[in-house]
N, C-alpha and C. Protein backbone atom coordinates (compact mmCIF):
# COMPACT_ATOMS: atom_id res chain seq x y z
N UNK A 1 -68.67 27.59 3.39
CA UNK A 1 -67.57 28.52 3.27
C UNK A 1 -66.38 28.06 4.07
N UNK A 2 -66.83 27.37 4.94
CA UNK A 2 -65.23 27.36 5.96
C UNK A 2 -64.69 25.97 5.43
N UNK A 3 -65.66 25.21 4.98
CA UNK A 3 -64.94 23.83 4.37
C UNK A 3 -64.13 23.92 3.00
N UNK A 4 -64.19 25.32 2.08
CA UNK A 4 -63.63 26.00 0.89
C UNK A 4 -62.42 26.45 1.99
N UNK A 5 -62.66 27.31 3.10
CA UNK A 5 -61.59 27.45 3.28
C UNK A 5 -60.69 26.87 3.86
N UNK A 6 -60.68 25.62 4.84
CA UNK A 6 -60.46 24.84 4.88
C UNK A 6 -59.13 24.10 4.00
N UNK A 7 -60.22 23.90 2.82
CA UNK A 7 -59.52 23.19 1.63
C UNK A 7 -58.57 24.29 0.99
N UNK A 8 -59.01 25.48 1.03
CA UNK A 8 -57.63 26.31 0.93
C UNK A 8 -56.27 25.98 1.18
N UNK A 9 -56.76 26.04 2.77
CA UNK A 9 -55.45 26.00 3.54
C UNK A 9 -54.53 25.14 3.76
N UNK A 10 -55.29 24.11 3.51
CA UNK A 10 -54.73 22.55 3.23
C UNK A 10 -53.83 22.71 1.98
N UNK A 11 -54.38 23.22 0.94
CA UNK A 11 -53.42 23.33 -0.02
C UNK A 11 -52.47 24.49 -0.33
N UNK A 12 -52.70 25.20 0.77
CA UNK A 12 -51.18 26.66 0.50
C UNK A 12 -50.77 25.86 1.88
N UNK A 13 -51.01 25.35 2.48
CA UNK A 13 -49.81 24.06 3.65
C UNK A 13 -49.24 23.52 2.80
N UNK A 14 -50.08 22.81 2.15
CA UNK A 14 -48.89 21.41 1.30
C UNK A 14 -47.69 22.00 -0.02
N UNK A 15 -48.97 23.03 -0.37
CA UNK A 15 -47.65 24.31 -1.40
C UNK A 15 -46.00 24.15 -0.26
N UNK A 16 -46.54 24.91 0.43
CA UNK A 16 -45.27 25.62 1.03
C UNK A 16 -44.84 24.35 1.59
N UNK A 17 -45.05 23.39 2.66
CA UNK A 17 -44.60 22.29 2.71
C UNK A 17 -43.57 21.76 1.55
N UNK A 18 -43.83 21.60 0.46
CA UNK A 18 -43.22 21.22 -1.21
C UNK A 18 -42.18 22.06 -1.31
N UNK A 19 -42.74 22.98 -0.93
CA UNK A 19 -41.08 24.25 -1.40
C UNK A 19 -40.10 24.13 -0.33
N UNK A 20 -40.71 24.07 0.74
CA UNK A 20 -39.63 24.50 2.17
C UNK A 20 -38.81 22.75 1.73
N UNK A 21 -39.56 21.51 1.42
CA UNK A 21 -38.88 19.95 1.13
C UNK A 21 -37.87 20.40 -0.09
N UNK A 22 -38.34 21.29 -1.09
CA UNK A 22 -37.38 20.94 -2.05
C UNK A 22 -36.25 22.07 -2.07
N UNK A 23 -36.72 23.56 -1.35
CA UNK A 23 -35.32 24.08 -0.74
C UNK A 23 -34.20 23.53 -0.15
N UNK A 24 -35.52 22.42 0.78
CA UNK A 24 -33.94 21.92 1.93
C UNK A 24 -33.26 20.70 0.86
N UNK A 25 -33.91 20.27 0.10
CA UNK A 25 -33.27 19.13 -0.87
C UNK A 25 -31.66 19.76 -1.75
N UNK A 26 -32.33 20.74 -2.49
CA UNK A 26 -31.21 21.92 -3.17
C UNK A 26 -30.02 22.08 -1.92
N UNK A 27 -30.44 22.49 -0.56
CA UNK A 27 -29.34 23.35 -0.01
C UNK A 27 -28.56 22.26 0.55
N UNK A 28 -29.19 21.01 0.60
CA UNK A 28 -28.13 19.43 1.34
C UNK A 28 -27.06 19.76 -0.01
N UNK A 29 -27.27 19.70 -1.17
CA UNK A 29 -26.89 18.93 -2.30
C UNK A 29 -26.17 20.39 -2.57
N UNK A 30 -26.10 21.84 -2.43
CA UNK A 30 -25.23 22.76 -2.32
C UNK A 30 -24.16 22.60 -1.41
N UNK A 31 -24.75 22.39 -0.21
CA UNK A 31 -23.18 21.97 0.98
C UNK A 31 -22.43 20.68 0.47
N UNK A 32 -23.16 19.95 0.32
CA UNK A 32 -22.64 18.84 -0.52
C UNK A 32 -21.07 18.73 -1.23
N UNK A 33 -22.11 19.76 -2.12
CA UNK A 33 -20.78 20.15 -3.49
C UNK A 33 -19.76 20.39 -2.72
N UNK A 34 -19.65 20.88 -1.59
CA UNK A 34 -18.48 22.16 -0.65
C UNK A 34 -17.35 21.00 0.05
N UNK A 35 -18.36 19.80 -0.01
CA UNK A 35 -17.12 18.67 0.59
C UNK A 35 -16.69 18.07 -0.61
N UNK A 36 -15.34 18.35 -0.18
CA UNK A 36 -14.27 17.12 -2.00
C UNK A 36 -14.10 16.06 -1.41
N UNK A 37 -14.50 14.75 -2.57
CA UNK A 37 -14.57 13.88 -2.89
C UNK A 37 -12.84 13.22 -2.51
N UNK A 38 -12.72 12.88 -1.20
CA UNK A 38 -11.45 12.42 -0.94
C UNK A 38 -11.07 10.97 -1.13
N UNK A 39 -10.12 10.67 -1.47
CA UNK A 39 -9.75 9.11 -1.51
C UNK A 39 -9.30 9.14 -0.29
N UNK A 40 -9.35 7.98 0.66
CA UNK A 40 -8.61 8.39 1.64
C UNK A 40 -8.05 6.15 1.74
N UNK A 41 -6.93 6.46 0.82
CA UNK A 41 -6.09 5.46 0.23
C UNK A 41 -5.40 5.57 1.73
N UNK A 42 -5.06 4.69 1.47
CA UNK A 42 -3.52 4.09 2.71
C UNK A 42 -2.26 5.02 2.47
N UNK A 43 -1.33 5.87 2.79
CA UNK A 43 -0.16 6.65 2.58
C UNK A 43 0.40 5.90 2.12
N UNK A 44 1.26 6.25 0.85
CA UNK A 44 2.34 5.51 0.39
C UNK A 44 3.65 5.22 1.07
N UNK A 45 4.10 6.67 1.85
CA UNK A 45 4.84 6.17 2.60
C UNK A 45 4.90 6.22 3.99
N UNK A 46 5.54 4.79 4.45
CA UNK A 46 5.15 4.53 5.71
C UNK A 46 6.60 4.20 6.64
N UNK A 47 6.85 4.39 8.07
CA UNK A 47 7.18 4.09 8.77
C UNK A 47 7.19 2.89 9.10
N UNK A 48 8.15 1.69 9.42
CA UNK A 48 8.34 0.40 9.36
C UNK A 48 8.66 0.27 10.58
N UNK A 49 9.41 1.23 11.31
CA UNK A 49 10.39 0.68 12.73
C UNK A 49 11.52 1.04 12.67
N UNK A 50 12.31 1.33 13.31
CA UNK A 50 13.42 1.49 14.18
C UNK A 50 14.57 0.43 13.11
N UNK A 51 15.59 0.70 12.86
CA UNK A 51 16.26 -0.41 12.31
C UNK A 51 16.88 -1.30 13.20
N UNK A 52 17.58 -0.72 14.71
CA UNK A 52 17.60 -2.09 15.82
C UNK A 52 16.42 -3.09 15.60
N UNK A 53 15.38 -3.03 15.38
CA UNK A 53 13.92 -4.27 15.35
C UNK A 53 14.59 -5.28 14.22
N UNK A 54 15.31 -4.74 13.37
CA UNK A 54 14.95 -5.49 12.17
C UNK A 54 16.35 -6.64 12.55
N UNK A 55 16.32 -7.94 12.70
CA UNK A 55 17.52 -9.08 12.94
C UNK A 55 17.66 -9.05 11.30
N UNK A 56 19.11 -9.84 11.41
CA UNK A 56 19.69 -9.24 10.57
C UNK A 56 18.94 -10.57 9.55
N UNK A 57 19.14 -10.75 8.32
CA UNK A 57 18.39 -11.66 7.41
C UNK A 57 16.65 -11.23 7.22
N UNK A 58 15.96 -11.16 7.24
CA UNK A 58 14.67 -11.07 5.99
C UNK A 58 13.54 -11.00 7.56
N UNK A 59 12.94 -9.93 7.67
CA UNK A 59 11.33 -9.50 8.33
C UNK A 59 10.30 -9.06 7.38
N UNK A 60 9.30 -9.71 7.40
CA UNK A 60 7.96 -9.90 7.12
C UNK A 60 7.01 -9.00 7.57
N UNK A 61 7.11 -7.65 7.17
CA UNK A 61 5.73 -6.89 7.60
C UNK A 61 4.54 -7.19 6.71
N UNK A 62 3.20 -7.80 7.28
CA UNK A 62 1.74 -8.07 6.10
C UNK A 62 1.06 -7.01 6.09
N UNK A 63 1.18 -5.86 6.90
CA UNK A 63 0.08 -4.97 6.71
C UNK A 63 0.71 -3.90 5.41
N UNK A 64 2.17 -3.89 5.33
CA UNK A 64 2.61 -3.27 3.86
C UNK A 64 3.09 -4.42 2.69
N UNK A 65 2.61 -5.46 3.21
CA UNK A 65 3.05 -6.78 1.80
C UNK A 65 4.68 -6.56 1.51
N UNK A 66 5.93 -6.48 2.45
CA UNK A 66 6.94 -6.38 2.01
C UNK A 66 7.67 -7.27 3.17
N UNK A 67 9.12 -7.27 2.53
CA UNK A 67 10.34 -8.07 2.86
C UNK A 67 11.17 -7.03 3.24
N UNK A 68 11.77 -6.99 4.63
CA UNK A 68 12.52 -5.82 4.76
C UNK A 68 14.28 -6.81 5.08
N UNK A 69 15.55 -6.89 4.22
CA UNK A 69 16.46 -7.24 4.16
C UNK A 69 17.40 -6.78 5.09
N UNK A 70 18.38 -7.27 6.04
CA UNK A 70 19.06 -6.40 7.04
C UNK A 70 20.26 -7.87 6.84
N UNK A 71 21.31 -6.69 6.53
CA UNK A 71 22.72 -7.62 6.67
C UNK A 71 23.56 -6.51 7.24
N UNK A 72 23.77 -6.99 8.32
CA UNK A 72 24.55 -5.87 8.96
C UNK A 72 23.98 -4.38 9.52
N UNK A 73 24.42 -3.34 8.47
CA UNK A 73 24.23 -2.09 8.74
C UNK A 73 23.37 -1.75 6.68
N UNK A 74 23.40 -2.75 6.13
CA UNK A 74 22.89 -2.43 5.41
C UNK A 74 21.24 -3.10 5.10
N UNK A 75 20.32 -2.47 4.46
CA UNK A 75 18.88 -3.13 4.34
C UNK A 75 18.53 -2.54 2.47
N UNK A 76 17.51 -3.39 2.71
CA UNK A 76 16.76 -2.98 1.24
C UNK A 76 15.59 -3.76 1.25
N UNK A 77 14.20 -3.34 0.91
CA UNK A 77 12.81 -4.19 0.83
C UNK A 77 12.56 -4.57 -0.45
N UNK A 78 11.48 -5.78 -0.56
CA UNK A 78 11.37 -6.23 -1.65
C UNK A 78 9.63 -6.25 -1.57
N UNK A 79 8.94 -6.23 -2.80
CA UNK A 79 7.38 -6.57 -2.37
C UNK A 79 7.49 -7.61 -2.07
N UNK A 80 6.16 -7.93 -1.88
CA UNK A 80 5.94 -9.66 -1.40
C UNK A 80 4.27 -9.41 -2.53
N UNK A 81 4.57 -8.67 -2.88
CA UNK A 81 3.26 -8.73 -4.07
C UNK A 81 3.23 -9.15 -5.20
N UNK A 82 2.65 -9.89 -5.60
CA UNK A 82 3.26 -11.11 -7.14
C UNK A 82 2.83 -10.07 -8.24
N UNK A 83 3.73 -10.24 -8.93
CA UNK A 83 3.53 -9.45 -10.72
C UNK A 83 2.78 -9.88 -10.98
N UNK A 84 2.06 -11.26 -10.92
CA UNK A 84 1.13 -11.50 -11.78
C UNK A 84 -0.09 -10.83 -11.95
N UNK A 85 -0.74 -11.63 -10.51
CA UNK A 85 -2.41 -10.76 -10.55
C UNK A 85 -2.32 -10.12 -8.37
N UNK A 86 -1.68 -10.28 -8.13
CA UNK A 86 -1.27 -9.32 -6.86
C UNK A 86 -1.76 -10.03 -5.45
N UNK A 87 -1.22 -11.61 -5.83
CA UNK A 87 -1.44 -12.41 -4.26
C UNK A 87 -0.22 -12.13 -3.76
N UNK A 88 -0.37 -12.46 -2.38
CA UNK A 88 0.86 -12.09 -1.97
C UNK A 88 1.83 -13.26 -1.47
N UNK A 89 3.27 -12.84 -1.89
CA UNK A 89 3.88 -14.03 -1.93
C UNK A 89 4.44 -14.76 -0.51
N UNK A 90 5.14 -16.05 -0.63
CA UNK A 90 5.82 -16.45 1.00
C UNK A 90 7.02 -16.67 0.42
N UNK A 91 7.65 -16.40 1.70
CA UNK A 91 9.29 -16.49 1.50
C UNK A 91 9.62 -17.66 2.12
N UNK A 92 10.35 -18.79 1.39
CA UNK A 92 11.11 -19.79 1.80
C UNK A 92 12.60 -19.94 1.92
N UNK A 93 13.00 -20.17 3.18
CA UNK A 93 14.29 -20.09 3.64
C UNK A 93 15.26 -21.49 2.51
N UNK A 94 16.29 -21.15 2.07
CA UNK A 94 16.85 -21.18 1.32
C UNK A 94 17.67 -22.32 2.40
N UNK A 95 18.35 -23.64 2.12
CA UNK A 95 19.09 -24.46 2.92
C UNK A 95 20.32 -23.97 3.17
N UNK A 96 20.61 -23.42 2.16
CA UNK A 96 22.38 -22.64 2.27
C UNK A 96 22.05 -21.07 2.14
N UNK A 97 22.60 -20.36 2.42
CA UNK A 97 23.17 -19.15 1.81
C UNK A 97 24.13 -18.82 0.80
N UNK A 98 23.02 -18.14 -0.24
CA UNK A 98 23.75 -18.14 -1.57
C UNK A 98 24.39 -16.60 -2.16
N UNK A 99 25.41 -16.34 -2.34
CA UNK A 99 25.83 -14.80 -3.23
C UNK A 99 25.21 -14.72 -3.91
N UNK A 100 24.65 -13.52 -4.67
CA UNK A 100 23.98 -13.68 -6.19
C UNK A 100 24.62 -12.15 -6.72
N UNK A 101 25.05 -11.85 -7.77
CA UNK A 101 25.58 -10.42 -7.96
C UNK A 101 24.15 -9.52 -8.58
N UNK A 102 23.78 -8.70 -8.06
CA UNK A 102 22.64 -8.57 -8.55
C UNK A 102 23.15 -6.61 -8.87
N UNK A 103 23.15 -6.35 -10.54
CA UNK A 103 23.05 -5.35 -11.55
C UNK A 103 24.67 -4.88 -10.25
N UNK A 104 25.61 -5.18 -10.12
CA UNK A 104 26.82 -4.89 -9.89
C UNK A 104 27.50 -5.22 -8.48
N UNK A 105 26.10 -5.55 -7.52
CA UNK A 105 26.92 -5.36 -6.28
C UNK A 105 26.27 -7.16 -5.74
N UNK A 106 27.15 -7.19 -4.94
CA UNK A 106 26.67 -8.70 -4.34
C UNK A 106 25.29 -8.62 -3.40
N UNK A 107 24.81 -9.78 -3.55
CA UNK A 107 23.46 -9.87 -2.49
C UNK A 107 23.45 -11.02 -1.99
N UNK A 108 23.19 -11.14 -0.46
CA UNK A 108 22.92 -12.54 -0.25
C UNK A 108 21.64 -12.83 0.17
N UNK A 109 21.56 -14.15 -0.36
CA UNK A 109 20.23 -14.27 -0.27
C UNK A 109 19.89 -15.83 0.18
N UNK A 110 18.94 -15.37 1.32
CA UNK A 110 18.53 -16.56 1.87
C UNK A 110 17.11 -16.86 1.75
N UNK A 111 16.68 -16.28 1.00
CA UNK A 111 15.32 -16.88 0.84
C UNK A 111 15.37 -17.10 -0.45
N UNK A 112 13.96 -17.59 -0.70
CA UNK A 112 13.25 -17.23 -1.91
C UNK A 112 11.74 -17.17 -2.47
N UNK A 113 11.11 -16.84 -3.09
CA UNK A 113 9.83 -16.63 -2.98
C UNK A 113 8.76 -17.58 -3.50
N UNK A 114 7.71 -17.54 -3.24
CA UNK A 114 6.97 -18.76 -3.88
C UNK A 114 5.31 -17.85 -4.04
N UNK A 115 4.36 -17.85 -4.72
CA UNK A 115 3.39 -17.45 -5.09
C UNK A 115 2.25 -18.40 -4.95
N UNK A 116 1.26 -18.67 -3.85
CA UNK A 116 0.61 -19.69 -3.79
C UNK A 116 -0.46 -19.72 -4.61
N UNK A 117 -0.81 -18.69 -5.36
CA UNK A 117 -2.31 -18.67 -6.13
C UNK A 117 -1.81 -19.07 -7.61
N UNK A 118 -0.51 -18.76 -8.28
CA UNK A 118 -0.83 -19.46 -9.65
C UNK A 118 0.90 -20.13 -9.69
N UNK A 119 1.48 -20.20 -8.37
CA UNK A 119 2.40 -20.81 -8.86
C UNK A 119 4.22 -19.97 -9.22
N UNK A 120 3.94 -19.13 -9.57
CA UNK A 120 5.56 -18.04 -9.62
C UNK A 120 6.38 -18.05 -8.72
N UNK A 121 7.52 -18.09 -9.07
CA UNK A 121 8.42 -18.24 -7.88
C UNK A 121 9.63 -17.58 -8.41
N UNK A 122 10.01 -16.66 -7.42
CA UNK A 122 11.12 -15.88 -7.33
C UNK A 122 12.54 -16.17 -7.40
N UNK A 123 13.73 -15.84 -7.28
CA UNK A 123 14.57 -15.81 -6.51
C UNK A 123 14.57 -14.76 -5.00
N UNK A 124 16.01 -15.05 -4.22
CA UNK A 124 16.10 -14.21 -3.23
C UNK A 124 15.87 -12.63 -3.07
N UNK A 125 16.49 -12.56 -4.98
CA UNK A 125 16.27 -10.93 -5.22
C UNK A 125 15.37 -10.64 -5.63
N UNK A 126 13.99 -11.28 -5.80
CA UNK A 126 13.13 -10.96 -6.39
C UNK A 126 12.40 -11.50 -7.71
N UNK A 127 13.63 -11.91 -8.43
CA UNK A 127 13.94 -12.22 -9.73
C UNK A 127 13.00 -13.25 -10.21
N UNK A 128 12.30 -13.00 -11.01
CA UNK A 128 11.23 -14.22 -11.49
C UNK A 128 11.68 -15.27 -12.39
N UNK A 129 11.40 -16.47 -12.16
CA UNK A 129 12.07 -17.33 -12.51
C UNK A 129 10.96 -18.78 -13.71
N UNK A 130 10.06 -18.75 -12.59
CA UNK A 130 8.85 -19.72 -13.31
C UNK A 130 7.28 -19.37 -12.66
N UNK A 131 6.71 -19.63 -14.06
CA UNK A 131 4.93 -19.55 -13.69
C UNK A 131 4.91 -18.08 -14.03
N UNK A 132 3.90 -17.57 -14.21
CA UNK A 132 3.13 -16.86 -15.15
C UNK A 132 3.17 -15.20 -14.54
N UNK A 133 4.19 -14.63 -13.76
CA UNK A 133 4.92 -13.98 -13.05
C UNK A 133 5.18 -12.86 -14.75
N UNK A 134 5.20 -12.07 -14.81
CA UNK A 134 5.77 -11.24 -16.45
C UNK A 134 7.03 -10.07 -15.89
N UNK A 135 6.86 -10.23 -14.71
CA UNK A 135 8.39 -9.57 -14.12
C UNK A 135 8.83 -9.51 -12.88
N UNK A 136 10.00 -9.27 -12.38
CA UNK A 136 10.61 -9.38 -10.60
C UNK A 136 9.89 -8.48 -9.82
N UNK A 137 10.05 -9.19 -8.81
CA UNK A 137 9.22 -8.53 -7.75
C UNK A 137 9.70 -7.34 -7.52
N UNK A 138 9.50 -6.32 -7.16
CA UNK A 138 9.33 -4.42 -6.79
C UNK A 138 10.71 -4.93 -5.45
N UNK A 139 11.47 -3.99 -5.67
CA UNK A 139 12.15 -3.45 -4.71
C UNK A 139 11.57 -1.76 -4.23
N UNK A 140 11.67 -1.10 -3.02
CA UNK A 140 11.25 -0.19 -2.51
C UNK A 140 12.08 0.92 -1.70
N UNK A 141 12.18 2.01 -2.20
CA UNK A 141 13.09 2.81 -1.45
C UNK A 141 13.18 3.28 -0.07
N UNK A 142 13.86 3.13 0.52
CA UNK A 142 14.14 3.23 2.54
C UNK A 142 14.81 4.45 2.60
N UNK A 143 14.66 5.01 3.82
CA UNK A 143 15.71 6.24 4.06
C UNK A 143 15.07 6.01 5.40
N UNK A 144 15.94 6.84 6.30
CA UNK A 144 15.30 6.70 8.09
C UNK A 144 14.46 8.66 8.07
N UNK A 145 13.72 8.09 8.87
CA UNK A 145 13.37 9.38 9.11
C UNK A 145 14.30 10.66 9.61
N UNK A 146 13.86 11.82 9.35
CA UNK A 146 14.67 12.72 10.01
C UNK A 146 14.14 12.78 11.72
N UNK A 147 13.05 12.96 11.59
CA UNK A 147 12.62 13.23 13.61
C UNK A 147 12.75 12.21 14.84
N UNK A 148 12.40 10.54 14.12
CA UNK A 148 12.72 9.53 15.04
C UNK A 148 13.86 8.61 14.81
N UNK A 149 14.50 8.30 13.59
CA UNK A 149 15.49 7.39 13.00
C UNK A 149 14.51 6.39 12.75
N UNK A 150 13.56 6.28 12.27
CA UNK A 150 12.82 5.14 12.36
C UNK A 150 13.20 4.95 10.42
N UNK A 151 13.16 3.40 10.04
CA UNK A 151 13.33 3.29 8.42
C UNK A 151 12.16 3.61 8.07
N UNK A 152 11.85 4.30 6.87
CA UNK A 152 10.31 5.13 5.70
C UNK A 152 10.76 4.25 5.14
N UNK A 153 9.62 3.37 4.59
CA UNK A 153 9.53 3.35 2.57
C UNK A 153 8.55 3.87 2.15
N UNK A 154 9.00 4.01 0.67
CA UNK A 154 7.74 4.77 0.02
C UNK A 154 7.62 3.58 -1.05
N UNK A 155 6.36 3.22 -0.33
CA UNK A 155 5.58 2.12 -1.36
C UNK A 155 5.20 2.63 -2.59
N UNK A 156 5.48 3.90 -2.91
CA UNK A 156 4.80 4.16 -4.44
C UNK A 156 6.20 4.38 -4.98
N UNK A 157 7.39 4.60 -4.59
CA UNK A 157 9.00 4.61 -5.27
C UNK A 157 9.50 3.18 -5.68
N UNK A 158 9.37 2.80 -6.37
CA UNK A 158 10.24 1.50 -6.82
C UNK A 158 11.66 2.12 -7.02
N UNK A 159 13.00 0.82 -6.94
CA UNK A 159 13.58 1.95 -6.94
C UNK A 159 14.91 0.57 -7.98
N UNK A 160 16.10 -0.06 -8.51
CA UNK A 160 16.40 -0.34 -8.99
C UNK A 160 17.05 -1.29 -7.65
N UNK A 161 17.29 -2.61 -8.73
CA UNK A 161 17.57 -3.51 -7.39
C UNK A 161 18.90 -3.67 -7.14
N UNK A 162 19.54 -2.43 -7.52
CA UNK A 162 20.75 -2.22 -7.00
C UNK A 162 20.86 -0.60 -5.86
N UNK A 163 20.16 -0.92 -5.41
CA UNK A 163 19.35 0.08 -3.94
C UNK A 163 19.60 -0.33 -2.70
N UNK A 164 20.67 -0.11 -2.02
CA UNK A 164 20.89 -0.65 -0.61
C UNK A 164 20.77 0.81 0.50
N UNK A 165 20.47 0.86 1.91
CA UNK A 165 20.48 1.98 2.28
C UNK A 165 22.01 1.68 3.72
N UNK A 166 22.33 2.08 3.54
CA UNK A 166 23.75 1.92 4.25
C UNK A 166 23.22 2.77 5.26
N UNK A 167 23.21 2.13 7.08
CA UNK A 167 23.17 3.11 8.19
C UNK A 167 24.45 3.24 8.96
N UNK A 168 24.96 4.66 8.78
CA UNK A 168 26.51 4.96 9.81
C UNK A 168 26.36 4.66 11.04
C-alpha cells in the first residue's frame, strides 16, 4: 500500500511540477509580448561640434561617414558613402583650388573623392564622374542647434547640392 502510494505521489508531484513549468513558460512569453520590439538604430540626427572646430576647407568625421565643408562662415556636408554598394569613400586634396558652379551658386572645391572598393570617383561636389557609382554623393542638411550652437545634421535629410548654411 504505501509503495501505490508512494507512486501516487510521485505522479501528482510531477503533474503539478508540468503545470507550475508550463504556467511559468506562458507567463515569460505574456510579459514578453509587453516589451516592443525596438530598433535601437543610430539617431539620424546628430551633433558634429561647435562650428569654431571645423578649419576652414574639408573635416572628416568616420563615425557619421561624412565631409563637413567650411569656407568662411559658410559650411555644407557631403557623404563619404559611395552610391554604389556603400564603401566609404577618401577624399583627395586637389593640387589647385578649383570654382565649380554647382545648380547656381559657386563652390570651391579642393578635394575630390575616390572609392577604394570598385573604383568611383567623385568630384569636389560630390558629382560622380567614373566607375560604377549610378549617382553623386548625398549632400546633408546642417542647422546649429538651438541650446549649444553646436552644427546638427540629419543624416536621413538629403538635401539639394545647392544647400549652404550661412552662420551670422
Amino acid at each position: 500500500m504505501t509503495e501505490r502510494k508512494d507512486r501516487r505521489e510521485f505522479l501528482k508531484g510531477l503533474g503539478i511540477g508540468a503545470g507550475v513549468v508550463a504556467l511559468g513558460g506562458q507567463s515569460v512569453a505574456a510579459l514578453r509580448s509587453l516589451v516592443p520590439n525596438v530598433s535601437y538604430d543610430a539617431p539620424t540626427t546628430v551633433k558634429i561640434g561647435a562650428p569654431g572646430e571645423f578649419p576652414d576647407g574639408m573635416k572628416f568625421l568616420p563615425e557619421q561617414r561624412l565631409f563637413v565643408f567650411r569656407e568662411g562662415k559658410v559650411f555644407h556636408a557631403i557623404s563619404a558613402v559611395c552610391t554604389h554598394l556603400g564603401c566609404t569613400v577618401r577624399a583627395e586634396a586637389l593640387p589647385r583650388a578649383e570654382t565649380k558652379t554647382v545648380e547656381g551658386q559657386p563652390l570651391k572645391l579642393t578635394h575630390r573623392f575616390l572609392c577604394p572598393c570598385h573604383g568611383s570617383r567623385y568630384e569636389g561636389d560630390g558629382q560622380n564622374v567614373a566607375g560604377p557609382a549610378p549617382r553623386p554623393l548625398d549632400w546633408y542638411h546642417l542647422e546649429l542647434a538651438l541650446d549649444d550652437g553646436q552644427l546638427v545634421v540629419d543624416l536621413a535629410k538629403p538635401v539639394d547640392r545647392d544647400f549652404r548654411l550661412t552662420i551670422a
